[in-house]
Structure formats: C-alpha cells, structure tokens
PDB file of N, CA and C in Angstrom:
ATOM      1  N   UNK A   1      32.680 -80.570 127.417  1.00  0.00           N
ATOM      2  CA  UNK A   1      33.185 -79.269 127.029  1.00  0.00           C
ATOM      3  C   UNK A   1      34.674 -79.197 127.401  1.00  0.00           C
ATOM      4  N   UNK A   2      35.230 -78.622 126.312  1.00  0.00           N
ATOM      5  CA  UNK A   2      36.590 -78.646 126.897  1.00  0.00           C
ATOM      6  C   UNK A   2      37.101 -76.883 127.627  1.00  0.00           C
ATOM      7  N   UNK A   3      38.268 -77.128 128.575  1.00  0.00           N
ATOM      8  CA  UNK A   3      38.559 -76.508 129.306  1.00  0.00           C
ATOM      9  C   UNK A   3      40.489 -76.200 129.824  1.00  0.00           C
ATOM     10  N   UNK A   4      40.924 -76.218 128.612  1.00  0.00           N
ATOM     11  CA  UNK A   4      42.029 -76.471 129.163  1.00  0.00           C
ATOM     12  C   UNK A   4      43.249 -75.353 129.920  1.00  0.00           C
ATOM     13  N   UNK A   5      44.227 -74.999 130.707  1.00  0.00           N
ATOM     14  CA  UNK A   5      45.091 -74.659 130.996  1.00  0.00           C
ATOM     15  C   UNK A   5      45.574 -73.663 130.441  1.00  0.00           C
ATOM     16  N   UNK A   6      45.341 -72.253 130.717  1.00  0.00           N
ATOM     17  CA  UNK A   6      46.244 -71.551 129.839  1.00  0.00           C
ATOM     18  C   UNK A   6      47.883 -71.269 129.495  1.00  0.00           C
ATOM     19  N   UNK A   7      48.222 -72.308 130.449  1.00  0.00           N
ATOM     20  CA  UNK A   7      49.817 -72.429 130.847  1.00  0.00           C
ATOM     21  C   UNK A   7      50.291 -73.690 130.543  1.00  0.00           C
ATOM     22  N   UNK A   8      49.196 -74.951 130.642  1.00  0.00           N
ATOM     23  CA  UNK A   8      50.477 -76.593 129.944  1.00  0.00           C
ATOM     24  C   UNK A   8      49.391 -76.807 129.157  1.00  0.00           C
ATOM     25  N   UNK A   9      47.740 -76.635 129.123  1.00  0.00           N
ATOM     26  CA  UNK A   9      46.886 -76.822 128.247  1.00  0.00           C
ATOM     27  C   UNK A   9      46.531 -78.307 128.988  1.00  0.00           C
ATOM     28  N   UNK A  10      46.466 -78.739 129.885  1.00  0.00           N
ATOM     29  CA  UNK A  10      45.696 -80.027 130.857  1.00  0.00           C
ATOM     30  C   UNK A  10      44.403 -79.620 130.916  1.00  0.00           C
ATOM     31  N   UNK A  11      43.147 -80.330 130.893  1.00  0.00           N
ATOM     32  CA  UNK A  11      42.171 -80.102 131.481  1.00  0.00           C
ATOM     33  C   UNK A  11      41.974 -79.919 132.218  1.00  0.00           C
ATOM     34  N   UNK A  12      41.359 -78.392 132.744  1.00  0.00           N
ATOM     35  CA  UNK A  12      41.299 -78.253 134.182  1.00  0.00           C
ATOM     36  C   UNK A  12      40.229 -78.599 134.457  1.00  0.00           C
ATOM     37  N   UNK A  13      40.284 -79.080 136.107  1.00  0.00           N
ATOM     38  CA  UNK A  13      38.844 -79.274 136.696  1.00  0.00           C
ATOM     39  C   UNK A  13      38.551 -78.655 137.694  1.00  0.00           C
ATOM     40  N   UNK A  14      37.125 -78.997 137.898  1.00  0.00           N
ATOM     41  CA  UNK A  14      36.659 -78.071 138.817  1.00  0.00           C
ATOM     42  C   UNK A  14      36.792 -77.697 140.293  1.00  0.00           C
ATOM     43  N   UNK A  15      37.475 -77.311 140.894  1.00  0.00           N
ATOM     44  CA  UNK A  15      37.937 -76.559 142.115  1.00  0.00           C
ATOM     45  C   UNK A  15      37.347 -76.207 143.224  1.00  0.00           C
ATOM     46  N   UNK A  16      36.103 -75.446 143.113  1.00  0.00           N
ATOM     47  CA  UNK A  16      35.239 -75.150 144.039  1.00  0.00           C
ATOM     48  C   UNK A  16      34.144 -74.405 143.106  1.00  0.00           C
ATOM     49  N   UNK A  17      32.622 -74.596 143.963  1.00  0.00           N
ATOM     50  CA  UNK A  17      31.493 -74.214 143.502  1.00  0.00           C
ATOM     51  C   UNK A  17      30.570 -73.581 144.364  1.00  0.00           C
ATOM     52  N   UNK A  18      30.062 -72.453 144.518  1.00  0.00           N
ATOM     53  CA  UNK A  18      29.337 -72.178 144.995  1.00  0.00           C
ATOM     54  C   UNK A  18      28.144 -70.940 144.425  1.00  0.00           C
ATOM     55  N   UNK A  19      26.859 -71.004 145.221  1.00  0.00           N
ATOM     56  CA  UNK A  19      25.849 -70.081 144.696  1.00  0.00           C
ATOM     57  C   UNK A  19      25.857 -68.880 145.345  1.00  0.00           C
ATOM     58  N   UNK A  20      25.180 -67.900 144.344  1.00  0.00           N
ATOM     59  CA  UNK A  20      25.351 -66.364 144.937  1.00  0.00           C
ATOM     60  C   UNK A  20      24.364 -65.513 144.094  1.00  0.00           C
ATOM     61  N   UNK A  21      23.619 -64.456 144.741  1.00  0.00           N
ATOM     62  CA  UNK A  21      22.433 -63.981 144.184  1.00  0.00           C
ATOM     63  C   UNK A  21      22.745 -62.931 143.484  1.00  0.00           C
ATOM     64  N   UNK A  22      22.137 -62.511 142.436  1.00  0.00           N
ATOM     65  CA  UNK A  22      21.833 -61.204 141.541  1.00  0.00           C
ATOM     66  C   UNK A  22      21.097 -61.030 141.563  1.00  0.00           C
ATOM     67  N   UNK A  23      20.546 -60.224 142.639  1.00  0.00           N
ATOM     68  CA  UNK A  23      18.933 -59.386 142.051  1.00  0.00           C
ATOM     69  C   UNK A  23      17.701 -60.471 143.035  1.00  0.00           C
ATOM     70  N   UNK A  24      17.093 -61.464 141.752  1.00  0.00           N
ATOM     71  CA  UNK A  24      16.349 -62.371 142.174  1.00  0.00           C
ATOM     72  C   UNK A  24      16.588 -63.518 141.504  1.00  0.00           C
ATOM     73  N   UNK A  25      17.636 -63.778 141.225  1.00  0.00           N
ATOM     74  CA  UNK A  25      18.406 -64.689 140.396  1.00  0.00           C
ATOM     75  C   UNK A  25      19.096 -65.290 141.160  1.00  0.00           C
ATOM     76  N   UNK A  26      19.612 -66.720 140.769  1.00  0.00           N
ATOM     77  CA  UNK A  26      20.203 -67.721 141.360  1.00  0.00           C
ATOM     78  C   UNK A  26      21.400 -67.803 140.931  1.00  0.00           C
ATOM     79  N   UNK A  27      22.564 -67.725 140.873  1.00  0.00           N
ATOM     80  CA  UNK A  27      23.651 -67.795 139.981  1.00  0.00           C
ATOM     81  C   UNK A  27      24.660 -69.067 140.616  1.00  0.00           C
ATOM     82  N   UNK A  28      25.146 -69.874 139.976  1.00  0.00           N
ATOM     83  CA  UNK A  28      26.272 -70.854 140.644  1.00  0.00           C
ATOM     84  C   UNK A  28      28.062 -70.574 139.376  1.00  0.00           C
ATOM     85  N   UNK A  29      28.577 -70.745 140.648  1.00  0.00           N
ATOM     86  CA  UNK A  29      30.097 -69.948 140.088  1.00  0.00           C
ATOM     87  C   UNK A  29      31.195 -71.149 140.161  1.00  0.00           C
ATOM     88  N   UNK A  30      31.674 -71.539 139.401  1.00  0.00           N
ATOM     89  CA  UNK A  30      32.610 -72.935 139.228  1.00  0.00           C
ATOM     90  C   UNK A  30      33.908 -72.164 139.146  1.00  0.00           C
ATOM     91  N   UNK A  31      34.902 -72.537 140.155  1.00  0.00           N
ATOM     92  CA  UNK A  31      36.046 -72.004 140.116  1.00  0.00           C
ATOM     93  C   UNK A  31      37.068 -73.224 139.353  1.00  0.00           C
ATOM     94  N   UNK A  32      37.598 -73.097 138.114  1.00  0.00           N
ATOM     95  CA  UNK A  32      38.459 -74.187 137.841  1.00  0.00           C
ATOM     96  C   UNK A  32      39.689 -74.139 138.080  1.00  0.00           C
ATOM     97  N   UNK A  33      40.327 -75.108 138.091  1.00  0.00           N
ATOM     98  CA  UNK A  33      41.828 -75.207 138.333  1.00  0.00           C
ATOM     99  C   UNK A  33      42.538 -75.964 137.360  1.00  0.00           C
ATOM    100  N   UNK A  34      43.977 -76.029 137.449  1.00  0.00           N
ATOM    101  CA  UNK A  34      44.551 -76.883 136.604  1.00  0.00           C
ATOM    102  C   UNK A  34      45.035 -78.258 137.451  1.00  0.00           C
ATOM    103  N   UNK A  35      44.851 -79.482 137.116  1.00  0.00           N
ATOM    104  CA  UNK A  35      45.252 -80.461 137.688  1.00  0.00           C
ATOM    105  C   UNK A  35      46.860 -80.651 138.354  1.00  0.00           C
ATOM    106  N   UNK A  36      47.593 -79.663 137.759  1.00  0.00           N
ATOM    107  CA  UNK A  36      49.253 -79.475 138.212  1.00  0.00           C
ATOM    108  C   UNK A  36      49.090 -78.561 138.968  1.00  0.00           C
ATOM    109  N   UNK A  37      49.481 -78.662 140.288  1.00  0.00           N
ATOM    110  CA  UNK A  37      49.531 -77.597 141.598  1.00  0.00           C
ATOM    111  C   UNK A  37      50.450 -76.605 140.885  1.00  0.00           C
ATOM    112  N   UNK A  38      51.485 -77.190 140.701  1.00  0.00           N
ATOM    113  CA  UNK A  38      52.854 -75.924 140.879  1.00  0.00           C
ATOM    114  C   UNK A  38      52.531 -75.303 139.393  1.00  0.00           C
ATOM    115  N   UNK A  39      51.959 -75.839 138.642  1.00  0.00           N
ATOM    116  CA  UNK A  39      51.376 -75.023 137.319  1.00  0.00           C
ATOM    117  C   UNK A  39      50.208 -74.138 137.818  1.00  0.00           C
ATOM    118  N   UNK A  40      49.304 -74.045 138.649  1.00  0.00           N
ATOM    119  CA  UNK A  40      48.231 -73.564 139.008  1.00  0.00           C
ATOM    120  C   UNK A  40      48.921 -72.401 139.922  1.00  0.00           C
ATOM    121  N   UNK A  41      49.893 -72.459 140.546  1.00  0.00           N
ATOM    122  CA  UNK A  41      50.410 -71.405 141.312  1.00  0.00           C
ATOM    123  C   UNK A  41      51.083 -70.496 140.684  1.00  0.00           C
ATOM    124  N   UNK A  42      51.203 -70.605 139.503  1.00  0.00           N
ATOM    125  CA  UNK A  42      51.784 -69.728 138.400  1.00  0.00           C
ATOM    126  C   UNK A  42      51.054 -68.889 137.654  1.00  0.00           C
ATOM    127  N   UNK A  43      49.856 -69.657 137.055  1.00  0.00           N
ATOM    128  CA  UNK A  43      48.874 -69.041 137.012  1.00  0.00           C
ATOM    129  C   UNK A  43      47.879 -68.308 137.858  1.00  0.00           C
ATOM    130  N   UNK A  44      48.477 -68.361 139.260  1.00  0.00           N
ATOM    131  CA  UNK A  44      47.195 -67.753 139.708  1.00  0.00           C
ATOM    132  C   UNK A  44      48.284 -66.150 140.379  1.00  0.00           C
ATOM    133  N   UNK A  45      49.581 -66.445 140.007  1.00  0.00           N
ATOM    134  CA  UNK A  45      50.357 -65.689 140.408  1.00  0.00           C
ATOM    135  C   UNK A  45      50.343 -64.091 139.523  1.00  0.00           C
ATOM    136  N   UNK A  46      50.356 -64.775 137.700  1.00  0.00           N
ATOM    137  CA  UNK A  46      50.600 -64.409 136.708  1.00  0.00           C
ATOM    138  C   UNK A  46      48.454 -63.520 136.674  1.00  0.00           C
ATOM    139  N   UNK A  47      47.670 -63.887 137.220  1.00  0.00           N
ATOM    140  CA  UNK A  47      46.632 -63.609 137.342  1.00  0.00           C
ATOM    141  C   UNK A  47      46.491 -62.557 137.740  1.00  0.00           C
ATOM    142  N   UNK A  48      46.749 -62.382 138.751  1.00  0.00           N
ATOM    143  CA  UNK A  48      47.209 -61.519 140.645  1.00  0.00           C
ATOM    144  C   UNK A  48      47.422 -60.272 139.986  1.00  0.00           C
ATOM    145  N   UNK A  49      49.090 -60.215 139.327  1.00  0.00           N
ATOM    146  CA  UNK A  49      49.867 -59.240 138.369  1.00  0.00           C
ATOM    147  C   UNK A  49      49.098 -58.755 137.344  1.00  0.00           C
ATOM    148  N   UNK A  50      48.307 -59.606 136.545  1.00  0.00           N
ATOM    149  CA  UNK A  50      47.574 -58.403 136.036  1.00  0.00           C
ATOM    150  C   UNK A  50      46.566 -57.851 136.248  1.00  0.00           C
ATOM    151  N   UNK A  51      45.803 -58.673 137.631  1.00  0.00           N
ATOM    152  CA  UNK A  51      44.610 -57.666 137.938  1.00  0.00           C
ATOM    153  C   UNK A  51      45.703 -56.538 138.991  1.00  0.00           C
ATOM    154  N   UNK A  52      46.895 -56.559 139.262  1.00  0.00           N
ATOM    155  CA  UNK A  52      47.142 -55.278 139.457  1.00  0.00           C
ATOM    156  C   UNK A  52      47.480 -54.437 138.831  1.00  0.00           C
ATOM    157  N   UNK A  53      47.493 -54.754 137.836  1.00  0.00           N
ATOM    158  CA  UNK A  53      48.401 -53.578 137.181  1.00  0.00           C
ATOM    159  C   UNK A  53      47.047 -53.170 136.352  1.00  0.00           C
ATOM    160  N   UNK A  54      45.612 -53.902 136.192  1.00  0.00           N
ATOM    161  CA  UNK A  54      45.051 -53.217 135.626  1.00  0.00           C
ATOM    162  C   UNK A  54      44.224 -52.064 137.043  1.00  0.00           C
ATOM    163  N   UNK A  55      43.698 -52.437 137.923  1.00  0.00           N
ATOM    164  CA  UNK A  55      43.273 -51.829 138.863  1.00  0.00           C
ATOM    165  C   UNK A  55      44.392 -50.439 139.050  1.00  0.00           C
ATOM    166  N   UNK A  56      46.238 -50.493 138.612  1.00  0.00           N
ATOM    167  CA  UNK A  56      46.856 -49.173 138.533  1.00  0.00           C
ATOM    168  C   UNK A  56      46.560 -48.331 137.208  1.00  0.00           C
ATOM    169  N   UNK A  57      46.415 -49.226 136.337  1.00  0.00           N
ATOM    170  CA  UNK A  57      46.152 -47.935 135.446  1.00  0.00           C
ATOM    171  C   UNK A  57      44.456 -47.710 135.223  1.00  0.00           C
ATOM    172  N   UNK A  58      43.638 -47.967 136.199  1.00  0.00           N
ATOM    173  CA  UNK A  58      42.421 -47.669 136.281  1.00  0.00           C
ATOM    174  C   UNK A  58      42.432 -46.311 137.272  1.00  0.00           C
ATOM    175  N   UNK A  59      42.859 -46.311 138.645  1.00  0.00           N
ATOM    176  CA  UNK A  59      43.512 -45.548 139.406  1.00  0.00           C
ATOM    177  C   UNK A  59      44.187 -44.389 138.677  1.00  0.00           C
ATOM    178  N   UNK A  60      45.435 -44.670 137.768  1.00  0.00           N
ATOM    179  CA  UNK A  60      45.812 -43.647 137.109  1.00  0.00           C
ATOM    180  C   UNK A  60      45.245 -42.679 136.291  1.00  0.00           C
ATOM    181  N   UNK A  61      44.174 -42.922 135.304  1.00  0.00           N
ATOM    182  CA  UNK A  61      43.264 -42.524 134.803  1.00  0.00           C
ATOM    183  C   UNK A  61      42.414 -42.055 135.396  1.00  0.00           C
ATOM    184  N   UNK A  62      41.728 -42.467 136.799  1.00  0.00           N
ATOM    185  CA  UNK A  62      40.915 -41.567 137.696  1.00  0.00           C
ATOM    186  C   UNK A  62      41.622 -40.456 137.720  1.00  0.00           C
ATOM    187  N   UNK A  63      42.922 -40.735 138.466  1.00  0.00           N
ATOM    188  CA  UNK A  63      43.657 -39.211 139.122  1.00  0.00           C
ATOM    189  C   UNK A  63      44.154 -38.256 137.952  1.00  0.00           C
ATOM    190  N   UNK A  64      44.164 -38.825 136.363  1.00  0.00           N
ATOM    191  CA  UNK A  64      44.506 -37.820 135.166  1.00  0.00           C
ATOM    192  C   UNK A  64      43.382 -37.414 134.699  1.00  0.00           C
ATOM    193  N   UNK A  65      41.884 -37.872 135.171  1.00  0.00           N
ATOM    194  CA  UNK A  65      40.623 -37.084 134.806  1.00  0.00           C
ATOM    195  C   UNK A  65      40.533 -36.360 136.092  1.00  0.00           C
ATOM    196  N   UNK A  66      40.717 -36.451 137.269  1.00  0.00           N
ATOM    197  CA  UNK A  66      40.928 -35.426 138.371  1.00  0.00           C
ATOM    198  C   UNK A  66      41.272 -34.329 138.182  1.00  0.00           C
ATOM    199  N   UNK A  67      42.798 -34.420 137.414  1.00  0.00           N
ATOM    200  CA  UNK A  67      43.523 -33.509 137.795  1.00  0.00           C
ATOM    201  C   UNK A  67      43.585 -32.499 136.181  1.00  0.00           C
ATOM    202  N   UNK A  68      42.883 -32.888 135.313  1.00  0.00           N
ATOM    203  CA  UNK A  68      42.154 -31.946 133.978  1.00  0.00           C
ATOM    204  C   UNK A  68      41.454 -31.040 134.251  1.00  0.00           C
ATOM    205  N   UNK A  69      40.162 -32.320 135.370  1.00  0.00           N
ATOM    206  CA  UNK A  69      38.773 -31.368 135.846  1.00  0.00           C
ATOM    207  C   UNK A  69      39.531 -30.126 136.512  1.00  0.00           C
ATOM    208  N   UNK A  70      41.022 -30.446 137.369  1.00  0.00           N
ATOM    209  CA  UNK A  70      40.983 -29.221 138.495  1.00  0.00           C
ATOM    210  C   UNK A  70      41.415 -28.037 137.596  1.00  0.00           C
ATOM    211  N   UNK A  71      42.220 -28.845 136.584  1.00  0.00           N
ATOM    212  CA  UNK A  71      43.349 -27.874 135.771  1.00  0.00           C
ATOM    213  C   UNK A  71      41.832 -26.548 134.790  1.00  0.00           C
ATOM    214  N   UNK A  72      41.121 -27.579 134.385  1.00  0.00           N
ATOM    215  CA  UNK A  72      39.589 -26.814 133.852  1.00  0.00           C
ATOM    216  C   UNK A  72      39.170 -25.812 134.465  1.00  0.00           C
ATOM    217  N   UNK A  73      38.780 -26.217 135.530  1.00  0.00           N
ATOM    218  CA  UNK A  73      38.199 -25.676 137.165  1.00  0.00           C
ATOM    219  C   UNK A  73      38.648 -24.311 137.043  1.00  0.00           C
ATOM    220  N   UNK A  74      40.439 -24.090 137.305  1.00  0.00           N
ATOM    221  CA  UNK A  74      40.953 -23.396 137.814  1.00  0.00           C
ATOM    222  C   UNK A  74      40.803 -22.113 136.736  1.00  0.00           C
ATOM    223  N   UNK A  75      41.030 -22.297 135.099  1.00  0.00           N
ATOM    224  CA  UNK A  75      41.193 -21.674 134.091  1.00  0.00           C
ATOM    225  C   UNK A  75      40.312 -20.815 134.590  1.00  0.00           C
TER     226      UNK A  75
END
C-alpha cells in the first residue's frame, strides 16, 4: 500500500505502534513518519498550526453561540 509524504512525497514508514481499547474492541494505531527528519519536523510543525487554529475557531464558535443564547436570554 502506498503511503507517501505530504511534503516531498517519500514513503513514509512506520514510526511507532501501539494498542488501545474502544469499548470491547481491540484497536492498533500506526503512527507514520516520513523517512527525512528535517522534512518530518515540518510537517509535524505545519500539523500543530492547524490543529490550532482549528481547536480556535471551535472555541470561537462556542463563545458566539454563548453569547446569542445570553443576548436571547436577556430579550
């Protein structure tokens, strides 16, 4: 199966593996990497950035359905 790099397109391989339960289920989780370190630190940089910025505008959207409900509330 192929797997490649979303940044030089190398095959990445596999990194670390480990198992973890759902429920009553067995699940095993393959972390891949890219074979270029300093390419892999870019990507995992470029990763980082957008799980923050999605976790802010998840946050933001909490506090603009907050602040409707209060604006509702108050009417």
């Amino acid at each position: 199966m192929s797997n490649p790099c979303i940044r030089c397109g190398k095959q990445r391989l596999d990194g670390k593996t480990w198992k973890g339960k759902i429920g009553s289920s067995t699940v095993t989780y393959t972390l891949t990497i890219c074979p270029d370190a300093g390419c892999q630190k870019i990507v995992d940089q470029v990763t980082a950035e957008r799980k923050e910025k999605s976790a802010l505008l998840i946050k933001k959207k909490a506090e603009a359905k907050l602040a409707k409900e209060k604006l509702v509330a108050g009417i």
